[in-house]
C-alpha atoms as a PDB file:
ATOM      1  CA  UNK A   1     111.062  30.700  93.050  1.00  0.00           C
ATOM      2  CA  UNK A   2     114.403  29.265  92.074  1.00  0.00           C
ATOM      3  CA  UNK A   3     115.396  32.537  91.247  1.00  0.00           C
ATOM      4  CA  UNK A   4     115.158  33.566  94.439  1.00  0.00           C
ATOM      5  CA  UNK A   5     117.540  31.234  95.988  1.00  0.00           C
ATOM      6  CA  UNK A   6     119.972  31.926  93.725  1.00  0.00           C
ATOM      7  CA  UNK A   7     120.089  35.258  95.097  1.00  0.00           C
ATOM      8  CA  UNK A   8     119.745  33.804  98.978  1.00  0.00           C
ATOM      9  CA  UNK A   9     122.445  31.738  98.192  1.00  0.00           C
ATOM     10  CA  UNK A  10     124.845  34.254  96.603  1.00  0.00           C
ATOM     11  CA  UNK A  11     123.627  36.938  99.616  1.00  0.00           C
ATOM     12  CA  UNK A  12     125.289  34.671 102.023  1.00  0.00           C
ATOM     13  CA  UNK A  13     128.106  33.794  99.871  1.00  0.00           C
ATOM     14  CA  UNK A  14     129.036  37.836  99.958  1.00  0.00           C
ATOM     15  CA  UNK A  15     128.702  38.138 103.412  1.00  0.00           C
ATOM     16  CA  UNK A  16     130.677  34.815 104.787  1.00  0.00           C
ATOM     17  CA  UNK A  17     133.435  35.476 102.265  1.00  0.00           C
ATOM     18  CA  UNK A  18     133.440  39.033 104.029  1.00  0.00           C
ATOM     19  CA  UNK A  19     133.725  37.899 107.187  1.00  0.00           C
ATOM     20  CA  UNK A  20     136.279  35.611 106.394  1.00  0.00           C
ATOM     21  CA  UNK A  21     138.256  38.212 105.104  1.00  0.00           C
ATOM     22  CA  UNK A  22     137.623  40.417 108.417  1.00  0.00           C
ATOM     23  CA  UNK A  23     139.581  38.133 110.283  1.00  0.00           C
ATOM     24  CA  UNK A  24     142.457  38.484 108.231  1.00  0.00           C
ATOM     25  CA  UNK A  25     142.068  42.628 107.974  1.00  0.00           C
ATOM     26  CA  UNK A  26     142.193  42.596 111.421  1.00  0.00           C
ATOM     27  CA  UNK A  27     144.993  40.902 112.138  1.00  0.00           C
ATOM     28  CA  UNK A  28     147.007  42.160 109.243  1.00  0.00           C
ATOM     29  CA  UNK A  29     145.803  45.644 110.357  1.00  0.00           C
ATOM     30  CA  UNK A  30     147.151  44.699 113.700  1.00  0.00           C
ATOM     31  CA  UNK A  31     150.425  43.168 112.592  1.00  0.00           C
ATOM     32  CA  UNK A  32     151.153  46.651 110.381  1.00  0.00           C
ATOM     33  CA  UNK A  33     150.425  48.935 113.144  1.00  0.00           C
ATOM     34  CA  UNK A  34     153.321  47.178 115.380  1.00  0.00           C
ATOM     35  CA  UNK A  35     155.659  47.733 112.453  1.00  0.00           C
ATOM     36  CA  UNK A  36     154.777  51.384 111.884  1.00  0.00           C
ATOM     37  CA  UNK A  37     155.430  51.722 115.526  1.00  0.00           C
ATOM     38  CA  UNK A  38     158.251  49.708 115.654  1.00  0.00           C
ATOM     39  CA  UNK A  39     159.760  51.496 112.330  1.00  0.00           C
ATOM     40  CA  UNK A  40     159.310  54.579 114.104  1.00  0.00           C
ATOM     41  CA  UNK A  41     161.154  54.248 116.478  1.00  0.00           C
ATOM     42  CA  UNK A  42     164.170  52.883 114.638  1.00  0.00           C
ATOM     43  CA  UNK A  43     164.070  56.444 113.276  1.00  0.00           C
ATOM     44  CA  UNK A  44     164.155  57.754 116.619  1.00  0.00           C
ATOM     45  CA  UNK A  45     167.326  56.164 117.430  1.00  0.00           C
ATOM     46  CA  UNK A  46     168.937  56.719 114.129  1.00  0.00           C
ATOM     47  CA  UNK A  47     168.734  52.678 112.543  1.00  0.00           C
ATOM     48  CA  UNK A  48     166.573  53.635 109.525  1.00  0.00           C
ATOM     49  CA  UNK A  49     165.239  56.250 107.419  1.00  0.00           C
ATOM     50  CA  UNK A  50     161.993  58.797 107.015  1.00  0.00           C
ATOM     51  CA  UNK A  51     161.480  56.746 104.080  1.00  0.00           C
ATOM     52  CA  UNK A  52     161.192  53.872 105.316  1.00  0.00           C
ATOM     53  CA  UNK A  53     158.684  55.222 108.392  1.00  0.00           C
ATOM     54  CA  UNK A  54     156.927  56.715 105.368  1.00  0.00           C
ATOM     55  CA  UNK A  55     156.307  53.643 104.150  1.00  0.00           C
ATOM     56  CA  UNK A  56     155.637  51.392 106.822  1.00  0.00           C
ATOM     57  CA  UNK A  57     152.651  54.053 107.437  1.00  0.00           C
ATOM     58  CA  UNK A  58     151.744  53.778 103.791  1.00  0.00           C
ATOM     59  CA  UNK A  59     151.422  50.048 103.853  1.00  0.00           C
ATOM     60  CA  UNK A  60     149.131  50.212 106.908  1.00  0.00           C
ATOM     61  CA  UNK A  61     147.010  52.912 105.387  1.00  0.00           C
ATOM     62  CA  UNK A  62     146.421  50.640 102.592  1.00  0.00           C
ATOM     63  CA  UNK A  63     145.933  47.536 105.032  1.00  0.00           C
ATOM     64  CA  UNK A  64     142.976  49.631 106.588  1.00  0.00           C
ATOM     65  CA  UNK A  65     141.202  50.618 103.219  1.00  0.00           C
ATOM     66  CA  UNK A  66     141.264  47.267 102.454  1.00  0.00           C
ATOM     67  CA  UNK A  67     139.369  46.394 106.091  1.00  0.00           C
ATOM     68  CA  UNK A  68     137.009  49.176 105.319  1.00  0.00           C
ATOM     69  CA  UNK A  69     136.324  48.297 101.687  1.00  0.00           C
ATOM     70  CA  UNK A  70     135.883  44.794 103.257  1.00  0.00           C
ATOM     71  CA  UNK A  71     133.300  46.012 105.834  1.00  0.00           C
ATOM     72  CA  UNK A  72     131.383  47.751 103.372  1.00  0.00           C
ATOM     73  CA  UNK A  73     131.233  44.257 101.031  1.00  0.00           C
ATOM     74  CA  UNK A  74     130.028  43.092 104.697  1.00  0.00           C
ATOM     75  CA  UNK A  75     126.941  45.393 104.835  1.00  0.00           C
ATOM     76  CA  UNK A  76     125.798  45.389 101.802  1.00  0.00           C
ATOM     77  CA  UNK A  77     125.661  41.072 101.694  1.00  0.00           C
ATOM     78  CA  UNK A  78     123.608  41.546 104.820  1.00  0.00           C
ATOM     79  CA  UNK A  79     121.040  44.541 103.093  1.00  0.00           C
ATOM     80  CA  UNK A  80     120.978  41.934  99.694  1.00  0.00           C
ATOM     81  CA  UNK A  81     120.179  38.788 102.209  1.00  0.00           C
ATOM     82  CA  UNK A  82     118.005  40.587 103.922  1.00  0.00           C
ATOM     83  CA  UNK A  83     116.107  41.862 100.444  1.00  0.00           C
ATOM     84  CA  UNK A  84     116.544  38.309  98.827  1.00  0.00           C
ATOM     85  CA  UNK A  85     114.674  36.911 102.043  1.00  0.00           C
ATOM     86  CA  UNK A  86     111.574  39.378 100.870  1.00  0.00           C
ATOM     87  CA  UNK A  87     112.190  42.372 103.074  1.00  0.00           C
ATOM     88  CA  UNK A  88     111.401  45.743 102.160  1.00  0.00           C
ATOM     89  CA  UNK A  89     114.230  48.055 100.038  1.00  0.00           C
ATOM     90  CA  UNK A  90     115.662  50.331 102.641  1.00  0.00           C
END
């Protein structure tokens, strides 16, 4: 029995420190996709390099791996919650 709310307790440990972390994805996600913009079209007008667009777009790639990774840490606290409570394995 105590066993078990161990793994309650951990279950919603996952998932709040997930959504925790989905606020700041998104807004970092948000914040990087202004700069890529905003780094492109410095290029446009001749104030900065491919390179630099390049990586501005490689940065916010990353940034949104990191928000899907995050999701997925997300789900699966809910599915080991949801098991933990005694619900069937999907």
């Amino acid at each position: 029995m105590l066993n078990a709310g161990v793994e309650v307790n951990e279950a919603l440990v996952q998932y709040q420190t997930a959504r925790e972390k989905a606020d700041y994805y998104d807004k970092q996600v948000a914040s990087l996709q202004t700069a890529a913009k905003s780094t492109s079209l410095l290029m446009k007008h001749g104030n900065t390099t491919y390179l630099e667009v390049l990586t501005a777009q490689q940065t916010l790639l990353n940034a949104q791996l990191s928000q899907v990774a995050n999701r997925f840490t997300e789900i699966q606290g809910v599915i080991t919650l949801y098991q933990a409570l005694g619900g069937d394995r999907m």
